[in-house]
Protein backbone atom coordinates (compact mmCIF):
# COMPACT_ATOMS: atom_id res chain seq x y z
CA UNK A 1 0.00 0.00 0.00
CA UNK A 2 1.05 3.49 -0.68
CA UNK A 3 2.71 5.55 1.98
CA UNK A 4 -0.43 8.41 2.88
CA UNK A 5 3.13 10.63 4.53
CA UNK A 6 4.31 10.86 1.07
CA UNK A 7 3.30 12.85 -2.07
CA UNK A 8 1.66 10.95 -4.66
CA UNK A 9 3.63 11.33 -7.96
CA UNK A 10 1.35 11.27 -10.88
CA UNK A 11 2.69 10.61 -14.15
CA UNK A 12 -0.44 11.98 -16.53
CA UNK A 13 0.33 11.49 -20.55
CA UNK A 14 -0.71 13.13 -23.67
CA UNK A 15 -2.72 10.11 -25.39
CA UNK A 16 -3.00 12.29 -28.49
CA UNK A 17 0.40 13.46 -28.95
CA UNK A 18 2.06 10.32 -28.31
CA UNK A 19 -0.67 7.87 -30.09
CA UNK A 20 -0.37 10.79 -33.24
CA UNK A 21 3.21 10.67 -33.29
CA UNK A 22 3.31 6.28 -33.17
CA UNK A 23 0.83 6.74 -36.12
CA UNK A 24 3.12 8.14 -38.68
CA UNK A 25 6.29 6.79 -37.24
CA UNK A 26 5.13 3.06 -37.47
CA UNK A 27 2.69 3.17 -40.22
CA UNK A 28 4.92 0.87 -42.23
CA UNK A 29 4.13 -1.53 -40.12
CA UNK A 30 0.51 -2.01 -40.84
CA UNK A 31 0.57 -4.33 -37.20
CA UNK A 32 -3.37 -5.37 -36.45
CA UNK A 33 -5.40 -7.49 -34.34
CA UNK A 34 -6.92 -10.62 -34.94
CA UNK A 35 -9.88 -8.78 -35.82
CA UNK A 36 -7.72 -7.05 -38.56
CA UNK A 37 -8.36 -3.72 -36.58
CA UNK A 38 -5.53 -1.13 -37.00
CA UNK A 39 -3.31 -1.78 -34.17
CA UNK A 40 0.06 0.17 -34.84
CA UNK A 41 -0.08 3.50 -33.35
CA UNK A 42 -1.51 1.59 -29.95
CA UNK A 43 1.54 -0.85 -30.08
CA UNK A 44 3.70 2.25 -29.73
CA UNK A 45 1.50 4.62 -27.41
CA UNK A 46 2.18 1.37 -25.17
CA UNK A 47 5.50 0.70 -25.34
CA UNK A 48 6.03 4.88 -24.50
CA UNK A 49 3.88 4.82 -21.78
CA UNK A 50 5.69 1.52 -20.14
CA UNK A 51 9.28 2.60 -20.68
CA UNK A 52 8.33 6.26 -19.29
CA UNK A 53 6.53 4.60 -16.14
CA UNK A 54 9.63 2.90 -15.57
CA UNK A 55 12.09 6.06 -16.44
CA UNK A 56 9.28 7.77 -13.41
CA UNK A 57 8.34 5.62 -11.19
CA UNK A 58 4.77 6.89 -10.95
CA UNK A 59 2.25 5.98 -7.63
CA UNK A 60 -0.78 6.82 -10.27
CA UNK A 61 -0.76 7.06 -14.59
CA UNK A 62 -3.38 9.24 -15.90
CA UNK A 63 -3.92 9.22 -20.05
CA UNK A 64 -6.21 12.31 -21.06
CA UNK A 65 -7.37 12.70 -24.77
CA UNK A 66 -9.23 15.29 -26.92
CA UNK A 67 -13.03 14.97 -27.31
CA UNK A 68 -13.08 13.15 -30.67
CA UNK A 69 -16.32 14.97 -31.47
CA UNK A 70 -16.41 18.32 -30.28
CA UNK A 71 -13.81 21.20 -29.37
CA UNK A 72 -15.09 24.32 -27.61
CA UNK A 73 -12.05 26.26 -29.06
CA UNK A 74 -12.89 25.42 -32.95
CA UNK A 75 -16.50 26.37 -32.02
CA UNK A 76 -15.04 30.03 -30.48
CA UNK A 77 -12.46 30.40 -33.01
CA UNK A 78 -13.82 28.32 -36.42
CA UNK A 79 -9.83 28.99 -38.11
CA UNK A 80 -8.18 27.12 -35.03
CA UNK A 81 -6.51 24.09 -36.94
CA UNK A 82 -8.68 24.70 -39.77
CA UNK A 83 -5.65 23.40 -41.72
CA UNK A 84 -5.44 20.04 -40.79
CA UNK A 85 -6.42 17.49 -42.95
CA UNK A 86 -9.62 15.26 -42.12
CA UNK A 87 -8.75 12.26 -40.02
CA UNK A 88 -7.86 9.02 -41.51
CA UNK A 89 -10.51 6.24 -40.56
CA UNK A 90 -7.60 4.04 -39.04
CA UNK A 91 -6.14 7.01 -36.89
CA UNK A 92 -9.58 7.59 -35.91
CA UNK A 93 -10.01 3.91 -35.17
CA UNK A 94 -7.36 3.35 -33.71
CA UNK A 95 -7.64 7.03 -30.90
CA UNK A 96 -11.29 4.85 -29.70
CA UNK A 97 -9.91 1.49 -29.34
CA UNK A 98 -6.41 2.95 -27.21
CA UNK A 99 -9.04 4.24 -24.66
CA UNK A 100 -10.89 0.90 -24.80
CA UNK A 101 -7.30 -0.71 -23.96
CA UNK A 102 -5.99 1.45 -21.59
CA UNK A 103 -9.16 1.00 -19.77
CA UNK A 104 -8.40 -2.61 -20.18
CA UNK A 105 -5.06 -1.99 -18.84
CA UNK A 106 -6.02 -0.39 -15.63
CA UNK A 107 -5.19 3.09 -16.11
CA UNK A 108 -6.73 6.24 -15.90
CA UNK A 109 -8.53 7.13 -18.82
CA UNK A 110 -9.97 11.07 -19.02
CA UNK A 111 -11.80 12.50 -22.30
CA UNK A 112 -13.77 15.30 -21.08
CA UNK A 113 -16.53 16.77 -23.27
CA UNK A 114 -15.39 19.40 -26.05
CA UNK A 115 -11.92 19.56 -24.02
CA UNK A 116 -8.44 18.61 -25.45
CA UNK A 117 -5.63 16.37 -23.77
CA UNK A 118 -4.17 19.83 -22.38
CA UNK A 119 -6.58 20.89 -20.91
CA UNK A 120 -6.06 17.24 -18.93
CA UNK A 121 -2.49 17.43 -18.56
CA UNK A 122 -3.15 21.14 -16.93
CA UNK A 123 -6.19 20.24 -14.63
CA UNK A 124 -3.82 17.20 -13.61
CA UNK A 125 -0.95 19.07 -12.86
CA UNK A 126 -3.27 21.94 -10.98
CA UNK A 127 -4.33 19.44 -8.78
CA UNK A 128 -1.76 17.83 -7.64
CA UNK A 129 -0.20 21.04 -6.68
CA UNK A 130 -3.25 21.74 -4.43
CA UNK A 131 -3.28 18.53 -2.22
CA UNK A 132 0.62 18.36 -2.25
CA UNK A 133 1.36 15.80 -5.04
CA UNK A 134 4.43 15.62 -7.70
CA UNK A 135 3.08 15.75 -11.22
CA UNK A 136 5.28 14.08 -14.21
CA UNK A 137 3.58 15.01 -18.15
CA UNK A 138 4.55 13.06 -20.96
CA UNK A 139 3.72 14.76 -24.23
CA UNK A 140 6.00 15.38 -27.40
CA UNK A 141 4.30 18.65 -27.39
CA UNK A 142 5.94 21.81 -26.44
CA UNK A 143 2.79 23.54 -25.38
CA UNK A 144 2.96 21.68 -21.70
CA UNK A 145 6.41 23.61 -20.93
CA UNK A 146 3.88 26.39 -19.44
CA UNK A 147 2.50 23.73 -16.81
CA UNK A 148 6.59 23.32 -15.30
CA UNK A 149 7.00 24.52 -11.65
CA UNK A 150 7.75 23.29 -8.20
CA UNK A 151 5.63 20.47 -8.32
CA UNK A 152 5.43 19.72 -12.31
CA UNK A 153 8.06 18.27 -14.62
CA UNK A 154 7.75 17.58 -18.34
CA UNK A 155 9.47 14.31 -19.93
CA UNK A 156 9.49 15.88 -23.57
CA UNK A 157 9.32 12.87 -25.80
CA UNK A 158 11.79 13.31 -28.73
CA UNK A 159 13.29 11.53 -32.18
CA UNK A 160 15.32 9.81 -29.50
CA UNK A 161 12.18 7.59 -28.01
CA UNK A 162 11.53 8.29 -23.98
CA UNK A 163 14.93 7.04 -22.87
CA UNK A 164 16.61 9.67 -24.64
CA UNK A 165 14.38 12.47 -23.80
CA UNK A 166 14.53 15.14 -21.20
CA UNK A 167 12.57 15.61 -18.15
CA UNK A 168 12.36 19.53 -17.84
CA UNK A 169 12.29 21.38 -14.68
CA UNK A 170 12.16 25.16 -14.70
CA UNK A 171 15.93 25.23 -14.54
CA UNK A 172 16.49 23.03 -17.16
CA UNK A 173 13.67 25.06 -19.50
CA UNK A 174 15.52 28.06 -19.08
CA UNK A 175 18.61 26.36 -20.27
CA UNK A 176 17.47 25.26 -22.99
CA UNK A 177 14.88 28.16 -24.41
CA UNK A 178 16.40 30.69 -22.33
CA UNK A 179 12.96 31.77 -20.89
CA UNK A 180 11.13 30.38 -17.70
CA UNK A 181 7.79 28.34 -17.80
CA UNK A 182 5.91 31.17 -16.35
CA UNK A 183 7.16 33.25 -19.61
CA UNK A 184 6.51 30.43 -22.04
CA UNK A 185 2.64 31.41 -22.79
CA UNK A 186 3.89 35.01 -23.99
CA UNK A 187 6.63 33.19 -25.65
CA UNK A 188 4.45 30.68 -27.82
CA UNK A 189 1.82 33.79 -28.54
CA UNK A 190 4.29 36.09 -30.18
CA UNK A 191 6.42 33.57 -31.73
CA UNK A 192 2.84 31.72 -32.99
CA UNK A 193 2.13 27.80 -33.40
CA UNK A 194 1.40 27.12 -37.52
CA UNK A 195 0.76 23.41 -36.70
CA UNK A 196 -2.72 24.78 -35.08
CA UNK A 197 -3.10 27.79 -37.91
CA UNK A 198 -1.90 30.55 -35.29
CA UNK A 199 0.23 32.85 -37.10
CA UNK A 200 2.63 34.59 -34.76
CA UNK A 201 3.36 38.34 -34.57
CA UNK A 202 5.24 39.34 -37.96
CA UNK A 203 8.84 38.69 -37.94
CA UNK A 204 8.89 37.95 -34.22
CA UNK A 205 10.62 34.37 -34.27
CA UNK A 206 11.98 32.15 -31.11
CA UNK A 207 15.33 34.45 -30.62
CA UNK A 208 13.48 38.03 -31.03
CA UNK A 209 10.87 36.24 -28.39
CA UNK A 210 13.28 35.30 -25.87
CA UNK A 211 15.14 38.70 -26.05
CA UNK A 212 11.95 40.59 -25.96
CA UNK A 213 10.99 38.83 -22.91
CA UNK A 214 13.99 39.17 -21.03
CA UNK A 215 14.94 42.57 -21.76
CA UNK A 216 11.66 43.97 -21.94
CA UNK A 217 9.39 41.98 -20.07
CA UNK A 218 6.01 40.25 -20.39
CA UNK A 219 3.69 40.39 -22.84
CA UNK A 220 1.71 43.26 -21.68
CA UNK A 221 4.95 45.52 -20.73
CA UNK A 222 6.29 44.77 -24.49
CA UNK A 223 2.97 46.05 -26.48
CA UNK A 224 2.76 49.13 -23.42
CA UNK A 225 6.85 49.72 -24.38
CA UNK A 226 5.52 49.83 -27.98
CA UNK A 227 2.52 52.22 -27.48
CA UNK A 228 4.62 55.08 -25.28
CA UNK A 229 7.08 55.27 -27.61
CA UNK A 230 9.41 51.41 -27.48
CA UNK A 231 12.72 53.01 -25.70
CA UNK A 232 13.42 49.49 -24.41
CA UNK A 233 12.14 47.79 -27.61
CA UNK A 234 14.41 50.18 -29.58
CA UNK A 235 16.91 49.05 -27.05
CA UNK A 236 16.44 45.07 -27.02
CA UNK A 237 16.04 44.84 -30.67
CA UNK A 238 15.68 48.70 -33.10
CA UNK A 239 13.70 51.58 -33.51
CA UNK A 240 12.39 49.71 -36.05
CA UNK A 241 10.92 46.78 -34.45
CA UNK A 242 9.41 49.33 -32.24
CA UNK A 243 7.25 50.80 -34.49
CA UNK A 244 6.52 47.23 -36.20
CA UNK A 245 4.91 46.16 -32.46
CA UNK A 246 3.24 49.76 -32.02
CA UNK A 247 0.92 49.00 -34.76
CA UNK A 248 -2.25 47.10 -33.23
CA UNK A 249 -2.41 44.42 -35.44
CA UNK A 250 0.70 43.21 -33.35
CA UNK A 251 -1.07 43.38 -30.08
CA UNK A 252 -4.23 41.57 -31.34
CA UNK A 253 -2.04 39.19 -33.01
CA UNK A 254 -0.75 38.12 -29.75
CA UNK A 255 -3.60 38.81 -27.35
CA UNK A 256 -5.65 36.37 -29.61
CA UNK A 257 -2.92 33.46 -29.46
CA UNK A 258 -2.37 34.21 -25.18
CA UNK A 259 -6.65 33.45 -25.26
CA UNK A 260 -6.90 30.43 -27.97
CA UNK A 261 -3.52 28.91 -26.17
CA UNK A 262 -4.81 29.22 -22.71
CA UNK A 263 -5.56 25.42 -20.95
CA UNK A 264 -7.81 24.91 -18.39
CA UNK A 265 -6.38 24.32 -15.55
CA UNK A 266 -10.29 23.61 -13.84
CA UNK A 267 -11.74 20.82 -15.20
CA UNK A 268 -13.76 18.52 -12.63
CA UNK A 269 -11.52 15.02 -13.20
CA UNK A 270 -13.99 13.47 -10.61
CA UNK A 271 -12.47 11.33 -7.30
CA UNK A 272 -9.10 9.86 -8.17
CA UNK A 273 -10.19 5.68 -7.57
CA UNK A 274 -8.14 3.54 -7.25
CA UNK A 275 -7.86 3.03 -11.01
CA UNK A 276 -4.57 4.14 -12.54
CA UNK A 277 -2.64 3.75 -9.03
CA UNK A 278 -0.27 1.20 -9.25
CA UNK A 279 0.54 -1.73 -8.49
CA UNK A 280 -2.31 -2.68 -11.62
CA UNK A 281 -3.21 -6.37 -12.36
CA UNK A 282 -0.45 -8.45 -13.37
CA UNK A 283 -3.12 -10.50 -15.41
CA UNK A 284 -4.83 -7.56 -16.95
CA UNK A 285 -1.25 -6.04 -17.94
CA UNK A 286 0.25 -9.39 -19.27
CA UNK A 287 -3.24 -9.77 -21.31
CA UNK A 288 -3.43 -6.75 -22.87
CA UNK A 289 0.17 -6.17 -24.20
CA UNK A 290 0.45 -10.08 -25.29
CA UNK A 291 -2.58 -9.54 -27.28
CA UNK A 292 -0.57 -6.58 -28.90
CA UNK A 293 2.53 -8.52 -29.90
CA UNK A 294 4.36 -6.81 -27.42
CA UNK A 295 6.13 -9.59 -25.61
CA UNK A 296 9.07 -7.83 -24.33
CA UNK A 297 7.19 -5.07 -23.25
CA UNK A 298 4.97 -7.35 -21.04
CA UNK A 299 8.14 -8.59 -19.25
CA UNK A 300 8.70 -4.85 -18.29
CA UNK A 301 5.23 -3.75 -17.60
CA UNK A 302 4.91 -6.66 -15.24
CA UNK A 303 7.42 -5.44 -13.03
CA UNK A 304 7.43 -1.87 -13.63
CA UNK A 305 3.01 -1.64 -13.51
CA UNK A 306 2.18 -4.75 -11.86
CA UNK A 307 5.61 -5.08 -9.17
CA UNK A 308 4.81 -9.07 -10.70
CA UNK A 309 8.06 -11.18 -8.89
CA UNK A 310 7.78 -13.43 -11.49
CA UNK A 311 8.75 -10.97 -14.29
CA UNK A 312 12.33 -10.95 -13.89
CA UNK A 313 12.88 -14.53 -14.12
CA UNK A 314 11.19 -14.78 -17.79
CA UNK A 315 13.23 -15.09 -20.84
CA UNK A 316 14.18 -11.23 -22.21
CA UNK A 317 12.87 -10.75 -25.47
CA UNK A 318 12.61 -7.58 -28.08
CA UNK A 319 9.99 -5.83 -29.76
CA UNK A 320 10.17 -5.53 -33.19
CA UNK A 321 8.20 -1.68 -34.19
CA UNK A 322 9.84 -0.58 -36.92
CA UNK A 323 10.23 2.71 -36.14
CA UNK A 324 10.73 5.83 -38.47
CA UNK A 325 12.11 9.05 -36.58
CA UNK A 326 11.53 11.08 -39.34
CA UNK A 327 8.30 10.12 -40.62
CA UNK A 328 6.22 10.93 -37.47
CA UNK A 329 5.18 13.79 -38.09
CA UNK A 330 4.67 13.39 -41.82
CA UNK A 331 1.00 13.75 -42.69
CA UNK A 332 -1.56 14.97 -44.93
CA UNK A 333 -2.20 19.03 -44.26
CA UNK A 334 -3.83 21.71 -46.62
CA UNK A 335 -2.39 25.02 -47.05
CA UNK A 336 -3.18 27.30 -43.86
CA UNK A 337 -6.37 29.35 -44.56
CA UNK A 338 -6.28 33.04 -43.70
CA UNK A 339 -7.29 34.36 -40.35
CA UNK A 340 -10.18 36.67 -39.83
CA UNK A 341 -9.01 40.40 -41.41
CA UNK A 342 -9.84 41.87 -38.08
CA UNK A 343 -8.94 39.75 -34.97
CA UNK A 344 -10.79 42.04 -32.45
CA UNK A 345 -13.78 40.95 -32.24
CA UNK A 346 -12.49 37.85 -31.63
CA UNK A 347 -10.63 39.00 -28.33
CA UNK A 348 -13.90 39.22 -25.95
């Protein structure tokens, strides 16, 4: 049984980022079920989530996914990923039956209505900081760097696979970026996100971001330098990028991104159960990855999910994926369709 004198550590993952990214990178695969049901981008969401449990060392896994049929942002803001191209039926297949087999599993499974897996991974990590908890998010998305702080870290999952990826603490972020996470919302607004049709401020890149953040200041102190006249914008960067930013169409730029990007950090996740706290079922976990063709990845899982004694004295084996770095995030997308000609109304 779980210690109740020490903090839980949750380890809650991004099943759409990392499911998404196993879709393209094992596609060549073409693994299924003995149904004949698409099975490949579930064989590697699996095999992520097992090796990062054991990386961890998690008391609870939560897995949180988009709503599949709504999204309150695309209803507020129609252009939001307007770009992306339609599902394919076996991605689409294949984001309903993971939930069916995490479920299966034992884990947490949390799809809230017209919400996104961010939304999840911030409501998580909100949480835990209120009743004292450590919160681990696994997501090979860079929007989560916002959610790092005393209690949060992010294990980034890169070309590399989970063991070479980092785990990023507000130190480390800074390091790398050269911003903090509380900075990384203005950050991501002013630099924009094309991969969900928000355009950034013109000309404003990742290394203009960083130095307007740190010599200037937040978000609302760079658009205020701007309006009285940009001394420290002139400063930081020229007198011309001062009167670039002065114009509005910078400001609304960015104030729309700051509201579109915002999680929520509120959601009701219900009572945390039992389910998803670990140790899970040793049957349950040996069942479910066998029936994937994941052999090797049962041996693990059995010690790492289900503390089974038995594990270690099986014969080691390796899963075959097939893996191709640099086709995960190829992928069908149209040309990005233009954004309303006046964002303001779109700001209230």
């Amino acid at each position: 049984m779980p210690d109740p004198t020490t903090p839980e550590l949750l380890m809650v993952v991004d099943g759409n980022s990392l499911l998404h990214r196993s879709f393209h990178a094992l596609a060549a695969s073409n693994a299924r079920n003995r149904a004949g049901e698409p099975i490949w981008a579930i064989r590697g969401l699996l095999t992520q989530l097992v090796v990062a449990a054991e990386r961890i060392g998690p008391q609870r896994i939560i897995v949180g996914f988009d709503d599949p049929d709504r999204n309150w942002r695309r209803e507020r803001w129609p252009h939001y990923k307007a770009q992306r191209a339609e599902k394919l039926p076996s991605l689409d297949s294949q984001l309903l039956l993971a939930r069916a087999v995490l479920d299966e599993l034992g884990v947490q499974v949390v799809c809230p209505e017209a919400q996104e897996a961010d939304d999840v991974l911030a409501s998580v990590s909100a949480r835990a900081g209120t009743e004292g908890g450590q919160c681990v998010v696994v997501t090979s998305d860079r929007d989560a760097f916002c959610l790092i702080n005393s209690h949060t870290r992010v294990l980034r999952v890169i070309n590399g696979g989970v063991d070479a990826s980092p785990v990023l603490t507000p130190e480390r972020l800074q390091l790398m970026i050269g911003i903090g996470p509380q900075q990384y919302p203005d950050f991501a607004a002013l630099r924009g996100d094309p991969s969900d049709n928000l355009p950034g401020v013109r000309g404003i890149g990742p290394k203009r971001a960083v130095t307007l953040l740190t010599e200037v200041g937040d978000g609302e102190q760079i658009f205020a330098d701007a309006e009285s006249g940009g001394e420290l914008i002139t400063a930081a960067l020229s007198r011309t990028w001062a009167q670039r930013l002065a114009d509005p169409t910078a400001r609304q730029v960015w104030q729309h991104n700051r509201q579109v990007m915002q999680m929520r950090h509120d959601l009701d996740l219900g009572p945390l159960t039992d389910r998803g706290r670990l140790p899970l079922s040793a049957a349950a976990v040996r069942q479910v990855l066998l029936d994937l063709g994941l052999p090797a990845t049962a041996r693990t899982a059995a010690r790492v999910l289900a503390e089974d004694p038995n594990a270690e004295t099986e014969s080691a084996t390796t899963d075959s994926l097939g893996w191709q770095g640099r086709a995960q995030w190829q992928g069908a997308r149209r040309s990005l369709p233009a954004l309303p000609v006046n964002l303001q109304p779109t700001l209230f």
